[in-house]
PDB file of N, CA and C in Angstrom:
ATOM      1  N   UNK A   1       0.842  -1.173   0.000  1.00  0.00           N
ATOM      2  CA  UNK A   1       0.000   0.000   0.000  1.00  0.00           C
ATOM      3  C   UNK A   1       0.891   1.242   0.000  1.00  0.00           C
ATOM      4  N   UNK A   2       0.825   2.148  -0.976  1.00  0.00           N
ATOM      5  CA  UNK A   2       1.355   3.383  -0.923  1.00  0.00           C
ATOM      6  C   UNK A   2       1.015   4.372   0.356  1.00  0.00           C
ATOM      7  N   UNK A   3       1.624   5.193   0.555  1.00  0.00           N
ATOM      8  CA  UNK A   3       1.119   6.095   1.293  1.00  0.00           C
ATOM      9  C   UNK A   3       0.710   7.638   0.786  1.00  0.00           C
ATOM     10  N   UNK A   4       0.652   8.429   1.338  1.00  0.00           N
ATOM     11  CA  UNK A   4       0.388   9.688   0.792  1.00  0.00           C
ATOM     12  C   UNK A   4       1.736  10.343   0.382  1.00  0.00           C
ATOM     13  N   UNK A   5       2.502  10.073   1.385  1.00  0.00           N
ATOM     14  CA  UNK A   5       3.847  10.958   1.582  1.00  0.00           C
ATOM     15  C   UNK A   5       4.989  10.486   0.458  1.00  0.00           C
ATOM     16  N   UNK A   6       4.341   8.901   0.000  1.00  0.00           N
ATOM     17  CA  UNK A   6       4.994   8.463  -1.158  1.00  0.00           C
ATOM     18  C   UNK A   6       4.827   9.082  -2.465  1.00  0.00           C
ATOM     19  N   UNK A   7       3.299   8.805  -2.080  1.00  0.00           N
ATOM     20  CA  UNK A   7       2.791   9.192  -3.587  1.00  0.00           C
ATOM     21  C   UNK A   7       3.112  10.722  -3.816  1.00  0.00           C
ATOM     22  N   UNK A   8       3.163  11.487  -3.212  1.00  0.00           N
ATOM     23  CA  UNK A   8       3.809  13.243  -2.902  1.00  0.00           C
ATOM     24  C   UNK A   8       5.111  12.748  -3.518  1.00  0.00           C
ATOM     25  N   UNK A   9       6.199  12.185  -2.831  1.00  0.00           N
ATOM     26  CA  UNK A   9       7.564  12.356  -3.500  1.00  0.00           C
ATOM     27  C   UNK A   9       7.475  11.770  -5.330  1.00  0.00           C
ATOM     28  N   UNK A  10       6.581  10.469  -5.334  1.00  0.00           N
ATOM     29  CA  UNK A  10       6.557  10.269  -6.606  1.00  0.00           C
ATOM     30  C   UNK A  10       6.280  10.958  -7.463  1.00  0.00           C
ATOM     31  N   UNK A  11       5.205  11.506  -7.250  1.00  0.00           N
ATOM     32  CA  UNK A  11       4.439  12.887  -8.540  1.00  0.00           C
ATOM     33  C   UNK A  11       5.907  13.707  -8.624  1.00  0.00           C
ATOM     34  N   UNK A  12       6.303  14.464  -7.528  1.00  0.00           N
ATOM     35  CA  UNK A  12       7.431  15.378  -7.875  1.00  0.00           C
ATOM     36  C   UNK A  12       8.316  15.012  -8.508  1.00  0.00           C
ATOM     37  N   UNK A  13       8.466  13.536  -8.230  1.00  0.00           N
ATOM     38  CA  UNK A  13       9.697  12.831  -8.493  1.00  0.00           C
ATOM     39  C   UNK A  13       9.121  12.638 -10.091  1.00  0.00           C
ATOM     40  N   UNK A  14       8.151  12.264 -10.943  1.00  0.00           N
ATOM     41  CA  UNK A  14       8.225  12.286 -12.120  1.00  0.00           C
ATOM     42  C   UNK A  14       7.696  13.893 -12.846  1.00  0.00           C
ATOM     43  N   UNK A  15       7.223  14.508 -12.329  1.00  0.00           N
ATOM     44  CA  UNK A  15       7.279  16.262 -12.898  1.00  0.00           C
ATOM     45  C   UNK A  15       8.554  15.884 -12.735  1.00  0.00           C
ATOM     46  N   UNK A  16       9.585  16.222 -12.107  1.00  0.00           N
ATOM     47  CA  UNK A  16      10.763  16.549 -12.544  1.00  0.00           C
ATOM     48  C   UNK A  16      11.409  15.653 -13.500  1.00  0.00           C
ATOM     49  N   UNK A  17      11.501  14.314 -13.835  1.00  0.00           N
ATOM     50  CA  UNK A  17      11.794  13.498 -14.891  1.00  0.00           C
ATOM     51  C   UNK A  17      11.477  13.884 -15.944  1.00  0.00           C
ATOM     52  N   UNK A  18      10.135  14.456 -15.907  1.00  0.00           N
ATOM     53  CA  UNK A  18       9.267  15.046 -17.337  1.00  0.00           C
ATOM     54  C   UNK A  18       9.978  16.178 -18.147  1.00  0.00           C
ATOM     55  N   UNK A  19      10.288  16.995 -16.792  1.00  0.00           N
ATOM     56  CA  UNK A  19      10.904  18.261 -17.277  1.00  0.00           C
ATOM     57  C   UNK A  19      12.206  17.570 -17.693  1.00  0.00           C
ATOM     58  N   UNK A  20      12.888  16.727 -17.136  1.00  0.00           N
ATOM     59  CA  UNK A  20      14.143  16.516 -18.049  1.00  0.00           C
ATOM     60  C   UNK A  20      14.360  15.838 -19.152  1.00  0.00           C
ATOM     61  N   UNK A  21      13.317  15.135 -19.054  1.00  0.00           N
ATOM     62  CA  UNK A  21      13.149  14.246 -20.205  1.00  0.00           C
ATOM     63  C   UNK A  21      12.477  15.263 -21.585  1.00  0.00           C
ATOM     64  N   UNK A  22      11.758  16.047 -21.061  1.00  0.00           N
ATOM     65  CA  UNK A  22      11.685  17.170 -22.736  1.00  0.00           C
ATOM     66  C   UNK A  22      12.858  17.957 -23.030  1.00  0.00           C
ATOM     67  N   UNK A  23      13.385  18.424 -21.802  1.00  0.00           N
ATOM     68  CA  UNK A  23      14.890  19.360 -22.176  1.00  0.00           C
ATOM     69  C   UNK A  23      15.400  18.451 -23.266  1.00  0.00           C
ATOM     70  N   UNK A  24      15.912  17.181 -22.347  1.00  0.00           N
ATOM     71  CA  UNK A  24      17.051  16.870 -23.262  1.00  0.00           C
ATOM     72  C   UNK A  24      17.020  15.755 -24.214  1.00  0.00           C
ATOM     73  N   UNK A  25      15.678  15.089 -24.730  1.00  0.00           N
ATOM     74  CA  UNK A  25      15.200  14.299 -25.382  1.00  0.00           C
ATOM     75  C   UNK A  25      14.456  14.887 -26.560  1.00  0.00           C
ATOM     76  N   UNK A  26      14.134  16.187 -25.957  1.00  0.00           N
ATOM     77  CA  UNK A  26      12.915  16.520 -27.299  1.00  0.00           C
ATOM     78  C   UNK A  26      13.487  17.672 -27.480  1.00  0.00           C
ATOM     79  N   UNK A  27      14.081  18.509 -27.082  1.00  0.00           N
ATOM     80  CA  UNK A  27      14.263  19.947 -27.399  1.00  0.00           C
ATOM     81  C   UNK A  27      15.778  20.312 -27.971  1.00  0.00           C
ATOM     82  N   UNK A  28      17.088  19.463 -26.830  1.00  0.00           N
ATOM     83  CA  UNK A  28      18.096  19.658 -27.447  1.00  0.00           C
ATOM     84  C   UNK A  28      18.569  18.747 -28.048  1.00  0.00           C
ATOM     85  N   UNK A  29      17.916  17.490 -28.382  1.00  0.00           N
ATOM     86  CA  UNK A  29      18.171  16.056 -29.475  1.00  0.00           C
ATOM     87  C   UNK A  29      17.738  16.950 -31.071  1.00  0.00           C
ATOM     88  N   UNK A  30      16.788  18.356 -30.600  1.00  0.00           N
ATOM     89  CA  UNK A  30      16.440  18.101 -32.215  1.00  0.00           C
ATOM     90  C   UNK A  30      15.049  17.861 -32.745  1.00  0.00           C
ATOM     91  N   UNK A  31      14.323  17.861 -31.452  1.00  0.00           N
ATOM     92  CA  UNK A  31      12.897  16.946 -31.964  1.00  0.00           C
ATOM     93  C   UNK A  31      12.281  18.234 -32.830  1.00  0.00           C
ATOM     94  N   UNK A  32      11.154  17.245 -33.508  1.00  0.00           N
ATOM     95  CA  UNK A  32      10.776  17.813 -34.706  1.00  0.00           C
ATOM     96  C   UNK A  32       9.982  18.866 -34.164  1.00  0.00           C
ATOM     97  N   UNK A  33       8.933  19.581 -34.352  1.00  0.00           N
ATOM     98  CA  UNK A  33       7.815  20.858 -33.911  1.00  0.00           C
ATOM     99  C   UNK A  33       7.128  19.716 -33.662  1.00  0.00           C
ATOM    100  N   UNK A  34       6.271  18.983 -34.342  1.00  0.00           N
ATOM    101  CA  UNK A  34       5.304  18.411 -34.031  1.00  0.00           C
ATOM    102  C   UNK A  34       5.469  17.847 -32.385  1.00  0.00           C
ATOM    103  N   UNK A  35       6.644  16.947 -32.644  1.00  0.00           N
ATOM    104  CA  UNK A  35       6.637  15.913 -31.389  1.00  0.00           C
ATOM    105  C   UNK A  35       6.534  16.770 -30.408  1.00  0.00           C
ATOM    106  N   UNK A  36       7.096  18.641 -30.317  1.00  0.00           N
ATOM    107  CA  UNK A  36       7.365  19.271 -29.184  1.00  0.00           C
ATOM    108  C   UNK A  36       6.037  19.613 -28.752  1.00  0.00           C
ATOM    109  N   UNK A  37       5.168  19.896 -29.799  1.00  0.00           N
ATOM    110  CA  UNK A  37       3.733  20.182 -29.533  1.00  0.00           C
ATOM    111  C   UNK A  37       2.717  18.997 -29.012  1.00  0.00           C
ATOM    112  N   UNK A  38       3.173  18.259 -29.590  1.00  0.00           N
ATOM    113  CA  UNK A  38       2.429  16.712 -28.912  1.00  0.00           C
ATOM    114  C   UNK A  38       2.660  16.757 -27.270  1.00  0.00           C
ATOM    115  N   UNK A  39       3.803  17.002 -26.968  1.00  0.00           N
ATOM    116  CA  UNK A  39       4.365  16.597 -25.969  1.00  0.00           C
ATOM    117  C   UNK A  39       4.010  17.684 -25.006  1.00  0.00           C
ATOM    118  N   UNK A  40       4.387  18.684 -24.900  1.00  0.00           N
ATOM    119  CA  UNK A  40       3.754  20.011 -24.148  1.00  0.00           C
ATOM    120  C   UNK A  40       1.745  20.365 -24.411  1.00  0.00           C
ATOM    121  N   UNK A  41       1.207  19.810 -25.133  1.00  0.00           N
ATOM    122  CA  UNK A  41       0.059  19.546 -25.201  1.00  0.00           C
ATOM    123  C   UNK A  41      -0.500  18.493 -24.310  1.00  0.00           C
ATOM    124  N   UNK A  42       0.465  17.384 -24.753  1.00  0.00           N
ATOM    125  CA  UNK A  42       0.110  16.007 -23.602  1.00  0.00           C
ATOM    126  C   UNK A  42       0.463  16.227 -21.758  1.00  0.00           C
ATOM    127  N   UNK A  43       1.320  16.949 -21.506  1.00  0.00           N
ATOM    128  CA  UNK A  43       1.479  17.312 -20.483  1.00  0.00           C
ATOM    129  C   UNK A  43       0.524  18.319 -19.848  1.00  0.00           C
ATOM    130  N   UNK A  44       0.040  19.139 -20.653  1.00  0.00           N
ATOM    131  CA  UNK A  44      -0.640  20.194 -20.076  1.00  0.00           C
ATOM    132  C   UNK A  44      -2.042  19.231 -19.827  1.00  0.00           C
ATOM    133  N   UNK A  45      -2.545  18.798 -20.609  1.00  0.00           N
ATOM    134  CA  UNK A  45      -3.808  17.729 -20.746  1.00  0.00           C
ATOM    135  C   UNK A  45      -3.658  17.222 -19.370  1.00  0.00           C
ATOM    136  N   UNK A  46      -2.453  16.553 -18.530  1.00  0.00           N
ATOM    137  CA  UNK A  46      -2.620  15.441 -17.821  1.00  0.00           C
ATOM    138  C   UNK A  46      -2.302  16.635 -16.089  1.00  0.00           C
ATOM    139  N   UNK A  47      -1.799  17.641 -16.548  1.00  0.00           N
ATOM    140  CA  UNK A  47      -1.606  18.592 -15.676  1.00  0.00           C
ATOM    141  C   UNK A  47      -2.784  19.148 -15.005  1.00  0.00           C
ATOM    142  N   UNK A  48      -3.956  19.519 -16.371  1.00  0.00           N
ATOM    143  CA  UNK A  48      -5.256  20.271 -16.053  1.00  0.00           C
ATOM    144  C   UNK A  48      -6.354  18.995 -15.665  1.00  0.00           C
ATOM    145  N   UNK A  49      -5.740  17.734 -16.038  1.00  0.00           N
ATOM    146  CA  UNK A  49      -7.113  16.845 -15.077  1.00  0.00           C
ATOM    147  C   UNK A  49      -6.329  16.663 -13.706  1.00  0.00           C
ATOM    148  N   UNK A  50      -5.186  16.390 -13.510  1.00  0.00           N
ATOM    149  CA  UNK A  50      -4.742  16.326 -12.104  1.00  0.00           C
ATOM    150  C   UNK A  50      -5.119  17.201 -11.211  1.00  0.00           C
ATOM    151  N   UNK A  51      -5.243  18.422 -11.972  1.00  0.00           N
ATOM    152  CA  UNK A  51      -5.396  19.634 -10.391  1.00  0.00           C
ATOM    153  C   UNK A  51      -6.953  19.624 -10.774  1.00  0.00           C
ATOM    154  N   UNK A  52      -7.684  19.355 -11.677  1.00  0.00           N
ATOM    155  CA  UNK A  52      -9.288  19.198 -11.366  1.00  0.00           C
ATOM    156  C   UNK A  52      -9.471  18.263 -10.238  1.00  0.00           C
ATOM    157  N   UNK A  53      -8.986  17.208 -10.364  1.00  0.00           N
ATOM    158  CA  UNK A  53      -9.480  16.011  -9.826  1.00  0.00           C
ATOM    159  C   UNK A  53      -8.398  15.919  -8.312  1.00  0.00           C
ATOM    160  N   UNK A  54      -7.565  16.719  -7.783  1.00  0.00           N
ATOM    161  CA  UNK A  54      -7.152  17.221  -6.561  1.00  0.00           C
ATOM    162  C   UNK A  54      -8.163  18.374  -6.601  1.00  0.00           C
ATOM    163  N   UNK A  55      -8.753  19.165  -7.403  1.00  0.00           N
ATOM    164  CA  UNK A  55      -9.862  20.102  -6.311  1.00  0.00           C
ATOM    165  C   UNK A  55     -11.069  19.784  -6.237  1.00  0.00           C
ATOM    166  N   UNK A  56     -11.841  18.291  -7.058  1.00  0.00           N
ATOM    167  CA  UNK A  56     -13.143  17.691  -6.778  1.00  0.00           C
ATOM    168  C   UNK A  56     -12.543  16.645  -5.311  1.00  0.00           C
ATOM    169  N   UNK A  57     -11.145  16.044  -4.855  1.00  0.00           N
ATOM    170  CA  UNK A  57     -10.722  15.982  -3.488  1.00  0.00           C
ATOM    171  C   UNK A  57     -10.777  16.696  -2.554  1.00  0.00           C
ATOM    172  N   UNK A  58     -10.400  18.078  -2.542  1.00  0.00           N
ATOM    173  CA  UNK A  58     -10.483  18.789  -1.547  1.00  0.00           C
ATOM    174  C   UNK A  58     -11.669  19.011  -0.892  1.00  0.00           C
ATOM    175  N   UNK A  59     -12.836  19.453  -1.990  1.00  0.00           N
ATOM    176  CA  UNK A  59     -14.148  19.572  -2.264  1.00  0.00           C
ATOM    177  C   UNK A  59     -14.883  18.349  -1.316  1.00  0.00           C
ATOM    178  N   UNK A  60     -14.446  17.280  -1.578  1.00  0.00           N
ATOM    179  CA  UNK A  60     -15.249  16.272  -0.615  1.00  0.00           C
ATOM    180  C   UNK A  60     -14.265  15.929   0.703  1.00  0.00           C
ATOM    181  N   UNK A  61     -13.601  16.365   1.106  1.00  0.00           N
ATOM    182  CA  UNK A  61     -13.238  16.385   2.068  1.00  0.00           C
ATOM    183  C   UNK A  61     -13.461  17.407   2.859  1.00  0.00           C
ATOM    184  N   UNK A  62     -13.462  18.702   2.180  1.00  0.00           N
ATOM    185  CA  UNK A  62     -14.576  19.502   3.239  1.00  0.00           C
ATOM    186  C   UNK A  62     -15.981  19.972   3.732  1.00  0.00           C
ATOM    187  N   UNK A  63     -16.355  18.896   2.412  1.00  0.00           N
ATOM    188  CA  UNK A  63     -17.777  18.247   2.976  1.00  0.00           C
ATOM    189  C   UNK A  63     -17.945  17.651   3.855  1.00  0.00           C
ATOM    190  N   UNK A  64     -16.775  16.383   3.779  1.00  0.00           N
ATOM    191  CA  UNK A  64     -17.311  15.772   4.811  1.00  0.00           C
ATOM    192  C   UNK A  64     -16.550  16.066   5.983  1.00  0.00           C
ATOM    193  N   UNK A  65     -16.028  17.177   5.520  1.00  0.00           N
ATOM    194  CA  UNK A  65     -15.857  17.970   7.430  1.00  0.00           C
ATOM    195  C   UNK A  65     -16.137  19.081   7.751  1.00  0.00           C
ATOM    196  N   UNK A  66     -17.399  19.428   6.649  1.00  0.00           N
ATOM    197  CA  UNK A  66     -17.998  20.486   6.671  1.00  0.00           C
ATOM    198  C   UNK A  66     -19.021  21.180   8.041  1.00  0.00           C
ATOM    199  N   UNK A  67     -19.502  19.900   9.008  1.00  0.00           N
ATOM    200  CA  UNK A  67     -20.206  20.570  10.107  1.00  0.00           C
ATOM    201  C   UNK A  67     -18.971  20.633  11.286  1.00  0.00           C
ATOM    202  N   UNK A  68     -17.920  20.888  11.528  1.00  0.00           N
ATOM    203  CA  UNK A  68     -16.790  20.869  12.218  1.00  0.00           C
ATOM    204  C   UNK A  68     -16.613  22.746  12.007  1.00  0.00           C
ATOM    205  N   UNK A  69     -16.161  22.838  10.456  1.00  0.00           N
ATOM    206  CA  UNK A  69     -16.132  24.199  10.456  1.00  0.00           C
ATOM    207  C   UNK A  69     -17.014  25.341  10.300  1.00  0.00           C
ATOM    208  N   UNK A  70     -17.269  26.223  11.015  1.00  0.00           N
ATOM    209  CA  UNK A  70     -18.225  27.136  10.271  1.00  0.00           C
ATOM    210  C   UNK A  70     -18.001  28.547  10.126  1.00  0.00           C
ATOM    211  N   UNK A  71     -18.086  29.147   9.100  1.00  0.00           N
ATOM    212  CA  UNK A  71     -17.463  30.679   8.919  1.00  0.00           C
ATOM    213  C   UNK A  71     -19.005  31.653   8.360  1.00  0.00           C
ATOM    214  N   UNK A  72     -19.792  30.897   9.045  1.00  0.00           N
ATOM    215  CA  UNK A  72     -21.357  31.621   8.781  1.00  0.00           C
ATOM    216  C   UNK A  72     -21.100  32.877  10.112  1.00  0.00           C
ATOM    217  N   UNK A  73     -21.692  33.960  10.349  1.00  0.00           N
ATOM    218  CA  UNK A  73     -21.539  34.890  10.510  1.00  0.00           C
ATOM    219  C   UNK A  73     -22.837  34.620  11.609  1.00  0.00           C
ATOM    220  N   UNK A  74     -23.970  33.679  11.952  1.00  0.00           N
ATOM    221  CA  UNK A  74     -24.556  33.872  12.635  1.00  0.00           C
ATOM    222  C   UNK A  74     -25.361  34.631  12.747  1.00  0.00           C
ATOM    223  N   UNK A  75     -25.950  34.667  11.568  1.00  0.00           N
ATOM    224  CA  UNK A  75     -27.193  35.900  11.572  1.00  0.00           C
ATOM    225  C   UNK A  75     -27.947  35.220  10.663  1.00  0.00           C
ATOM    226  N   UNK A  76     -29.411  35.424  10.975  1.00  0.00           N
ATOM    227  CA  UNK A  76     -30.372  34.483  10.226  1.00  0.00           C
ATOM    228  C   UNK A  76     -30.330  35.264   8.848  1.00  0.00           C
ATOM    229  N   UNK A  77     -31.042  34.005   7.876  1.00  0.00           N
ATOM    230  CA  UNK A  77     -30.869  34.606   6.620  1.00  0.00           C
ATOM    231  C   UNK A  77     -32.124  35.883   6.441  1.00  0.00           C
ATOM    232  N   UNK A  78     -31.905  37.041   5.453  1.00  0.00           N
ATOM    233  CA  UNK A  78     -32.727  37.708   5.218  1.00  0.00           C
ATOM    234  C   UNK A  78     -33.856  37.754   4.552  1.00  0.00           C
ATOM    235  N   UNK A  79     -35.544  38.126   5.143  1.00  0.00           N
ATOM    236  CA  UNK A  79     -36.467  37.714   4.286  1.00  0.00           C
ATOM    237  C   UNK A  79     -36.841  38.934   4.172  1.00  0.00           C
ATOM    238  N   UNK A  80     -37.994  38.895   2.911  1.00  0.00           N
ATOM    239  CA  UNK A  80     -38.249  40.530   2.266  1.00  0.00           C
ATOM    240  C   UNK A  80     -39.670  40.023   2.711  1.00  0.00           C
TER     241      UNK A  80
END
């Protein structure tokens, strides 16, 4: 079973592989335009569902510790 604190060093640990692996595989080997666009396209793709899907996490976790906190102001709601 992984842990959290693993899975934390791993992610960093491959963002940073990623980043080296385009420096010096795709950018100063030579790679063509296309592949560079594939590749910085494919990253951004897997970048923008990761931090969706870490903030639909956060989201249910402070649901479900949502009656713990409360930053309501304590004043009934207003009726006309």
């Amino acid at each position: 079973m992984v842990t959290v604190t693993e899975f934390i060093v791993q992610l960093l640990t491959s963002v940073a592989e990623l980043i080296q692996i385009f420096l010096f595989d795709v950018v100063i080997a030579g790679g063509d335009p296309l592949q560079i666009v594939a590749f910085v396209s494919g990253s951004i793709f897997i970048g923008v569902a990761s931090l969706y899907f870490t903030y639909l996490l956060l989201g249910a976790v402070a649901e479900l510790f949502g009656g713990l906190f409360s930053f309501e102001t304590g004043q009934p709601p207003q009726q006309e």
